[in-house]
Every structure is written in C-alpha cells, then in structure tokens.
C-alpha atoms as a PDB file:
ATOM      1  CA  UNK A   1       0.000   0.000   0.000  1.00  0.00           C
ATOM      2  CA  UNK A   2       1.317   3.740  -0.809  1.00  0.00           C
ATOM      3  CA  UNK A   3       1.948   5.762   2.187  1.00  0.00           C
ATOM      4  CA  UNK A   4       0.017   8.583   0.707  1.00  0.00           C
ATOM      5  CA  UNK A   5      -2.982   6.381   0.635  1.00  0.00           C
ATOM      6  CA  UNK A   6      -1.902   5.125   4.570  1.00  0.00           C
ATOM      7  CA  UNK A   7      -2.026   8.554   5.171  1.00  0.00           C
ATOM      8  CA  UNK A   8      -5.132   9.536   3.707  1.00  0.00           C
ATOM      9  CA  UNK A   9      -7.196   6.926   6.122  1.00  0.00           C
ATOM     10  CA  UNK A  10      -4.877   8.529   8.898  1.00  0.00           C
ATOM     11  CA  UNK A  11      -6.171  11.961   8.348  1.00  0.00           C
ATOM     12  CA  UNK A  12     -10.220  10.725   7.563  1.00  0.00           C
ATOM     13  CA  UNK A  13      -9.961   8.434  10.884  1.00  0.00           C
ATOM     14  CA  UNK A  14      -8.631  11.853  12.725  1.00  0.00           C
ATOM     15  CA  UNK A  15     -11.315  13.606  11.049  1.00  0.00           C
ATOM     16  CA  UNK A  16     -13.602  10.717  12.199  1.00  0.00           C
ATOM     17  CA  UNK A  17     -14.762  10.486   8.061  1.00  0.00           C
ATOM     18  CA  UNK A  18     -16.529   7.542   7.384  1.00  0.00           C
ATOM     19  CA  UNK A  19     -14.882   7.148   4.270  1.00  0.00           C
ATOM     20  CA  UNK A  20     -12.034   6.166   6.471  1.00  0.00           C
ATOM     21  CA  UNK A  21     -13.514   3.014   7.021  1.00  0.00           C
ATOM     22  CA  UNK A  22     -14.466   2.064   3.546  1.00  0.00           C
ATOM     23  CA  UNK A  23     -11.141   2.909   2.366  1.00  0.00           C
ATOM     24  CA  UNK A  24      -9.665   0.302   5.523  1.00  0.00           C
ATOM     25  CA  UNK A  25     -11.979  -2.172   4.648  1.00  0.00           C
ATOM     26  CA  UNK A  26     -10.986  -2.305   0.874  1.00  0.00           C
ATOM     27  CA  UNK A  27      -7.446  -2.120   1.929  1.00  0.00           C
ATOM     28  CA  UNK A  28      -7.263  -3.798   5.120  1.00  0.00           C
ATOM     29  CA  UNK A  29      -9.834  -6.376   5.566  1.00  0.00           C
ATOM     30  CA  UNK A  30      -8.211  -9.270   3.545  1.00  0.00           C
ATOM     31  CA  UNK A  31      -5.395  -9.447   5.850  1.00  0.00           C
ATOM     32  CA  UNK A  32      -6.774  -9.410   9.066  1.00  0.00           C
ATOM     33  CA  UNK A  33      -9.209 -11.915   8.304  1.00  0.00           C
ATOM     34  CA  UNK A  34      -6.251 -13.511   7.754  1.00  0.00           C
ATOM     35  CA  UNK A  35      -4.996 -12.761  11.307  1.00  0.00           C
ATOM     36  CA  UNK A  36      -8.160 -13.240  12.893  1.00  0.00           C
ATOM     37  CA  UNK A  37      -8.551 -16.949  11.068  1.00  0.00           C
ATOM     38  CA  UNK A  38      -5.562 -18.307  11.929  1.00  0.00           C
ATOM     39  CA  UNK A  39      -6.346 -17.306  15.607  1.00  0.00           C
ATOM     40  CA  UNK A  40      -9.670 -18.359  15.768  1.00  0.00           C
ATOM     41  CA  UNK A  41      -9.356 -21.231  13.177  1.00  0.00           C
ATOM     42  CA  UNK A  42     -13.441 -20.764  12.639  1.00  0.00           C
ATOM     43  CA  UNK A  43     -14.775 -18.933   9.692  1.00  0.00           C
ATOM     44  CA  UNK A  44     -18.030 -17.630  11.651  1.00  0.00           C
ATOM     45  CA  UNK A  45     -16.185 -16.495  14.752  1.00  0.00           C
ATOM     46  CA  UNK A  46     -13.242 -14.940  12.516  1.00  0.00           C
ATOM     47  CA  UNK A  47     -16.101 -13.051  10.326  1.00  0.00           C
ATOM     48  CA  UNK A  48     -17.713 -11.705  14.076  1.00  0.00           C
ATOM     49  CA  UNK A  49     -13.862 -11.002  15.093  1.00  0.00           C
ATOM     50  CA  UNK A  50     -13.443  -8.974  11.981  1.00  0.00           C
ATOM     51  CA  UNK A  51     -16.738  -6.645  12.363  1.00  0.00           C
ATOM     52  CA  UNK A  52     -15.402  -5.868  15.939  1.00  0.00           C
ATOM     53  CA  UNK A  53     -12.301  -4.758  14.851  1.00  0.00           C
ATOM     54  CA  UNK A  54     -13.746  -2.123  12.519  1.00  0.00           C
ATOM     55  CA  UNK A  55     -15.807  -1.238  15.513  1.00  0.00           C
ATOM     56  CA  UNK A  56     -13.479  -0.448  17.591  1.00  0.00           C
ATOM     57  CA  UNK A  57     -10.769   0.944  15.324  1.00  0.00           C
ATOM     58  CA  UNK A  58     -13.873   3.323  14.192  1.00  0.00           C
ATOM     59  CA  UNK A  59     -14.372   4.010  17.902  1.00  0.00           C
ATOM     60  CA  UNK A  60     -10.456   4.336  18.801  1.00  0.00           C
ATOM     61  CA  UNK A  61      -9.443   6.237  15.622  1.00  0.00           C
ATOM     62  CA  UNK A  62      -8.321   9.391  17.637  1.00  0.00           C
ATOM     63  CA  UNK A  63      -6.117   7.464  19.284  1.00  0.00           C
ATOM     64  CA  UNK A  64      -3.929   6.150  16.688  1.00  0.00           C
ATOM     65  CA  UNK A  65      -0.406   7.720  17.121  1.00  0.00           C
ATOM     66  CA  UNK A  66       1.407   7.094  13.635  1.00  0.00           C
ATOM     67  CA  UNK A  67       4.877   7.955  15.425  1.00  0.00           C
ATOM     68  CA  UNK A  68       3.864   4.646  17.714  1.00  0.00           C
ATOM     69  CA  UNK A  69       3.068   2.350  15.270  1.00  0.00           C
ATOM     70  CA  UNK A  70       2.720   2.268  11.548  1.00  0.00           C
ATOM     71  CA  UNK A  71      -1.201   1.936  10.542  1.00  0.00           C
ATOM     72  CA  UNK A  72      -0.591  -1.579   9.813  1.00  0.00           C
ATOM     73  CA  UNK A  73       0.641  -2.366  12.896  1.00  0.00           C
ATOM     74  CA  UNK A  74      -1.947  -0.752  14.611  1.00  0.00           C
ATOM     75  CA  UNK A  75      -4.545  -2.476  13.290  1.00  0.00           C
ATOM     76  CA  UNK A  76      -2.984  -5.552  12.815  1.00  0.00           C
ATOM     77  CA  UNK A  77      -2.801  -5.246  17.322  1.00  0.00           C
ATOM     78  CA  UNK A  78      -6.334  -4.456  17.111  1.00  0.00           C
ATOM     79  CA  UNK A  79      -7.146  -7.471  14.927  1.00  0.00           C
ATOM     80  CA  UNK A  80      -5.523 -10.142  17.015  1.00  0.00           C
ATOM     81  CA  UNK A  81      -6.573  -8.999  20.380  1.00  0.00           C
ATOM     82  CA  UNK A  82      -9.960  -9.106  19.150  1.00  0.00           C
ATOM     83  CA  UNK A  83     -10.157 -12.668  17.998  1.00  0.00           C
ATOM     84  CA  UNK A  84      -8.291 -13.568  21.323  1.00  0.00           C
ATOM     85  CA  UNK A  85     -11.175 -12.462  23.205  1.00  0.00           C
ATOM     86  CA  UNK A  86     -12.945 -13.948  20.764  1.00  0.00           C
ATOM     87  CA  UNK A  87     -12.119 -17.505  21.032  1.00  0.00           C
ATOM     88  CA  UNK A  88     -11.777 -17.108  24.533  1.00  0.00           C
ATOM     89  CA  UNK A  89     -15.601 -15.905  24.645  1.00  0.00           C
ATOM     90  CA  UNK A  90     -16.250 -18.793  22.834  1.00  0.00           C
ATOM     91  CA  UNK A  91     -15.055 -21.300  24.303  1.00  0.00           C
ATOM     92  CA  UNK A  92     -15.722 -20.109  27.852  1.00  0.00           C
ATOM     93  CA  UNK A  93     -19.307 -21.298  26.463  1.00  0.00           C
ATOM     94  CA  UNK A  94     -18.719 -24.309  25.930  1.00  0.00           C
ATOM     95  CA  UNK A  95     -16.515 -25.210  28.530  1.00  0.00           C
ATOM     96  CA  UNK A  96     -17.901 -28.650  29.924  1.00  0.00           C
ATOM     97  CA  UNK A  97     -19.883 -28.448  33.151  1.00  0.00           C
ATOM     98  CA  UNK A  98     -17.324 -30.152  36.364  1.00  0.00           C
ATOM     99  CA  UNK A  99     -19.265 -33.299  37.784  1.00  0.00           C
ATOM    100  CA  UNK A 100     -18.639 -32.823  41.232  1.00  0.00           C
ATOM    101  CA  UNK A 101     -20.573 -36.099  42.306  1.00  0.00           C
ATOM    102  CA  UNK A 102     -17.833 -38.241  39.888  1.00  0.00           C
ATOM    103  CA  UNK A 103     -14.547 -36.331  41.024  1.00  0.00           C
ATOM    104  CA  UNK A 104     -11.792 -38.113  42.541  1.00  0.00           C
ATOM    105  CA  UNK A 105     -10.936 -35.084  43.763  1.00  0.00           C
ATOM    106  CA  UNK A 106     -10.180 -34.597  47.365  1.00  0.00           C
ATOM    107  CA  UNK A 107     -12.831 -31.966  48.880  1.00  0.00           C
ATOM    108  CA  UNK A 108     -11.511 -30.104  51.447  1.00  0.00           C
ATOM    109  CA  UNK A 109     -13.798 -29.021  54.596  1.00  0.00           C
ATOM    110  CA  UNK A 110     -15.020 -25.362  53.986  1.00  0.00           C
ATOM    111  CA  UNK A 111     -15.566 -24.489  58.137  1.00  0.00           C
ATOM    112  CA  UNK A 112     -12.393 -23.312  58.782  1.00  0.00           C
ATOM    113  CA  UNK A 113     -12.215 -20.476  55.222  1.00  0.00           C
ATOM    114  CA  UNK A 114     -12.988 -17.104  56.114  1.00  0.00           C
ATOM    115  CA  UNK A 115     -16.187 -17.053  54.025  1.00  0.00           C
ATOM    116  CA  UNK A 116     -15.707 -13.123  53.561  1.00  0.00           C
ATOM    117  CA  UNK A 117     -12.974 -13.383  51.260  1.00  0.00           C
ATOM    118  CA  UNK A 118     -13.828 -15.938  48.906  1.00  0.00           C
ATOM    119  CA  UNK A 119     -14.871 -13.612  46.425  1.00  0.00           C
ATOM    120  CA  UNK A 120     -12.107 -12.265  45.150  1.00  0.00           C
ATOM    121  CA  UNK A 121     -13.842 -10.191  42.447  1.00  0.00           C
ATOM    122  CA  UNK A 122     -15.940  -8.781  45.035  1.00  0.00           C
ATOM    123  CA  UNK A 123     -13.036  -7.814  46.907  1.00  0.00           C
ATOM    124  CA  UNK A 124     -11.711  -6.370  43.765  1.00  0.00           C
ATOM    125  CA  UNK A 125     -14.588  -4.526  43.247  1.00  0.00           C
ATOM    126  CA  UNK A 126     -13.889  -2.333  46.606  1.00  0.00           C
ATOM    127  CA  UNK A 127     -10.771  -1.150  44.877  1.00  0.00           C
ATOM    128  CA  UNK A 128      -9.898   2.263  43.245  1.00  0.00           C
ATOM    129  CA  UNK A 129     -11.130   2.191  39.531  1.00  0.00           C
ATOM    130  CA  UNK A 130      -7.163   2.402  38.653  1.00  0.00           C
ATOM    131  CA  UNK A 131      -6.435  -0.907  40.212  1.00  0.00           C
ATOM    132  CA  UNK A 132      -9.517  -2.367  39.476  1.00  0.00           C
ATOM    133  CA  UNK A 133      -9.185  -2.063  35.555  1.00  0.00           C
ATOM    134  CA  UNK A 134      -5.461  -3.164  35.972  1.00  0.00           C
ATOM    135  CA  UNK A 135      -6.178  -6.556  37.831  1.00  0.00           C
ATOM    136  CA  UNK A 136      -9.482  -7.279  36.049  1.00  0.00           C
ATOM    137  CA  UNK A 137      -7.202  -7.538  32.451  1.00  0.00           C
ATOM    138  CA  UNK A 138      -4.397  -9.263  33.798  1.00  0.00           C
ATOM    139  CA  UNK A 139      -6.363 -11.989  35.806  1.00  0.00           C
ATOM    140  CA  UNK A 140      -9.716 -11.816  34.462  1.00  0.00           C
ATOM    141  CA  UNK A 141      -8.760 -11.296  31.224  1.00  0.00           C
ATOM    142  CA  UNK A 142      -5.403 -13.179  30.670  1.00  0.00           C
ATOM    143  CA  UNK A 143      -3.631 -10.446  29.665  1.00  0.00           C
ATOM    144  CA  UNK A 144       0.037 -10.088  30.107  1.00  0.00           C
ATOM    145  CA  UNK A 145       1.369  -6.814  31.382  1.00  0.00           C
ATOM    146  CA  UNK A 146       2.314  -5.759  28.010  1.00  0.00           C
ATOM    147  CA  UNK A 147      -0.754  -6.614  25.824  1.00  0.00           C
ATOM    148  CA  UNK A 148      -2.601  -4.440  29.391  1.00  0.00           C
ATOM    149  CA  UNK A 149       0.102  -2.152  28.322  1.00  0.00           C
ATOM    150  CA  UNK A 150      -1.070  -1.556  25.278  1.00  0.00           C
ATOM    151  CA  UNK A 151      -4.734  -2.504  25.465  1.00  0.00           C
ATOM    152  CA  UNK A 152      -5.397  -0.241  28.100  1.00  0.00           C
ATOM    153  CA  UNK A 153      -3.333   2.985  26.721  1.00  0.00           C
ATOM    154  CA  UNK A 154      -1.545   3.033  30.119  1.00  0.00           C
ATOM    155  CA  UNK A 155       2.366   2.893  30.396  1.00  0.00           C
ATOM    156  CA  UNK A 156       4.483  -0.665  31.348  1.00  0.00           C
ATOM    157  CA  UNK A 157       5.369   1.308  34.405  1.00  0.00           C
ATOM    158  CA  UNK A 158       1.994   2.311  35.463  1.00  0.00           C
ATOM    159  CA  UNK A 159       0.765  -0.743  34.801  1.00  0.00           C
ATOM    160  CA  UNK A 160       3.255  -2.907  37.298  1.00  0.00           C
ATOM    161  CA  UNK A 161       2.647  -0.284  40.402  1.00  0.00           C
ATOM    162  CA  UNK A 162      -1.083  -0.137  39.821  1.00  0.00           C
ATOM    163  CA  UNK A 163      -1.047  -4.518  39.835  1.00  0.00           C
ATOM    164  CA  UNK A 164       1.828  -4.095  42.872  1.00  0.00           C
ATOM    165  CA  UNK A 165      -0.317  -1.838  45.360  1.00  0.00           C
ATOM    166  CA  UNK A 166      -3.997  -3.827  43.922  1.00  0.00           C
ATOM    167  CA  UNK A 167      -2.076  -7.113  45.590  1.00  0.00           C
ATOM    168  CA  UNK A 168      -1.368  -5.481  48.345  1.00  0.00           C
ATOM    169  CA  UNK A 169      -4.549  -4.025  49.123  1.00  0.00           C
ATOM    170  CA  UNK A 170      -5.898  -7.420  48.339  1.00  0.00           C
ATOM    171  CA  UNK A 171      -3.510  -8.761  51.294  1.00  0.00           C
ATOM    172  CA  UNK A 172      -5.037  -7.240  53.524  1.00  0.00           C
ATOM    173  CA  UNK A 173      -8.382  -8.438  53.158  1.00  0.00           C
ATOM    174  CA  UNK A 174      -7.203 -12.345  52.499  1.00  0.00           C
ATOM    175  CA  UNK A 175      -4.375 -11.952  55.538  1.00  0.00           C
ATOM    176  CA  UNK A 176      -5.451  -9.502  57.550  1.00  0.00           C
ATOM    177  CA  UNK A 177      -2.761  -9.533  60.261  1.00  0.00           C
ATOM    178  CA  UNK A 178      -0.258  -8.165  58.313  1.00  0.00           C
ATOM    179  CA  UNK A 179      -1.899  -5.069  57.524  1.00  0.00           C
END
C-alpha cells in the first residue's frame, strides 16, 4: 500500500470520516481476516472477530499515534486482540460443566475459610477504579502486562505499580494480620 494512501485513512480516521472506514476495509480487511482466522481457526467467529475490529478501530481512531506504530501495525494489534477475546468468549461457552458427584478429587472441609474473602472479584470490586481495571485484564482477562500495556493505553510502568499496590490491598483483606 502507498503511504500517501496510509495517510489519507490517517487523516479521515482523525477527522472521524466515514470514508475512512471504507477505504480500511478495501485495503485492510483481507489481511486481518487472515490474522483473525488463523487465531480463531473458525470462519463464523473470525467473520464476528473482523466486524469488531472495525468497531473499535472506528471508535479508537483518535487514538492512533502514527509515530507509535505504523497503521498496519496498529490495526494488525487491534485485529488479534480481538479474535483472542474472541475464542476465549467462545469457548468459555462451551466449557464442559465439572461433575462434582464423579470427582476423585479430594474436597476439602469449607468451616475453617474465612467465608468473607472468597470472592475475590468482590473484593476487587472495593478497589480504586485504577487498580480495578489493571487486575481485572491481567487476571480476568489473561492479559500479560504488556498486551494491558497496550490494550489499556496506560504505560508498562503504570501498569506494574497499579497490579503491585492492587495485591497489596488485596492482602489485607485475604491476611489480615499483616496489615
């Protein structure tokens, strides 16, 4: 692709121009179905994965940084993160059910848990916003710090203290004595 065409669809996504999106599509779409299918290996989920990413590169377009990333790049980030969460969506649905009344599984007693902090997304939910969104995409979400990095528009750095004072406010609900 020319860069004067890359930076035409720069400049009509900054503009938020629809024709922006046309002009990606025509461009653009071929390959990251490309990305998207070889992640999701499903022609139906890839197709959903696909519409999302126009979605939210549409919805994210002011906050492409071409000094970051080439346009490519950016999308190409956009693309695979999508049909990640994608498949992951997915196949949390079908996950198969646990049979508890068939496991060989050893089943501890529950009397001597301290039933107030066994839900941990409960406790989460008590936290500052800052943490909260931190901890949610690294443990709720599988993300690694970097892909949090970028996914959440926060820096590396931010990203480690906000996940290193979360876990410790989370200490002191699960061990309380060493507040």
């Amino acid at each position: 692709m020319s860069t004067s065409l890359e930076q035409q669809i720069v400049e009509l996504l900054a503009n938020g121009d629809k024709k922006a999106l046309n002009l990606l599509y025509e461009n653009y779409s071929d390959s990251l179905y490309g990305v998207i299918l070889k992640v999701t290996i499903n022609e139906e989920l890839a197709q959903d994965a696909l519409q999302e990413t126009f979605i939210k590169v549409w919805k994210n377009a002011k906050k492409y940084d071409s000094k970051k990333a080439k346009l490519f790049t950016w999308l190409y980030r956009i693309a695979k993160n999508t049909a990640i969460d994608k498949l992951r969506s997915f196949n949390n649905r079908f996950e198969k059910e646990v049979q508890i009344d068939k496991s060989n599984v050893y089943i501890l007693p529950t009397a001597n848990l301290n039933q107030d902090v066994l839900d941990l997304k409960e406790h989460v939910a008590r936290l500052d916003e800052k943490y909260q969104i931190v901890l949610k995409a690294l443990f709720f979400e599988g993300m690694t710090q970097q892909e949090a990095s970028d996914g959440l528009d926060i820096p590396l750095g931010t990203i480690k203290s906000r996940l290193k004072i979360g876990l410790r406010e989370l200490k002191k609900v699960y061990d309380p004595e060493k507040k």
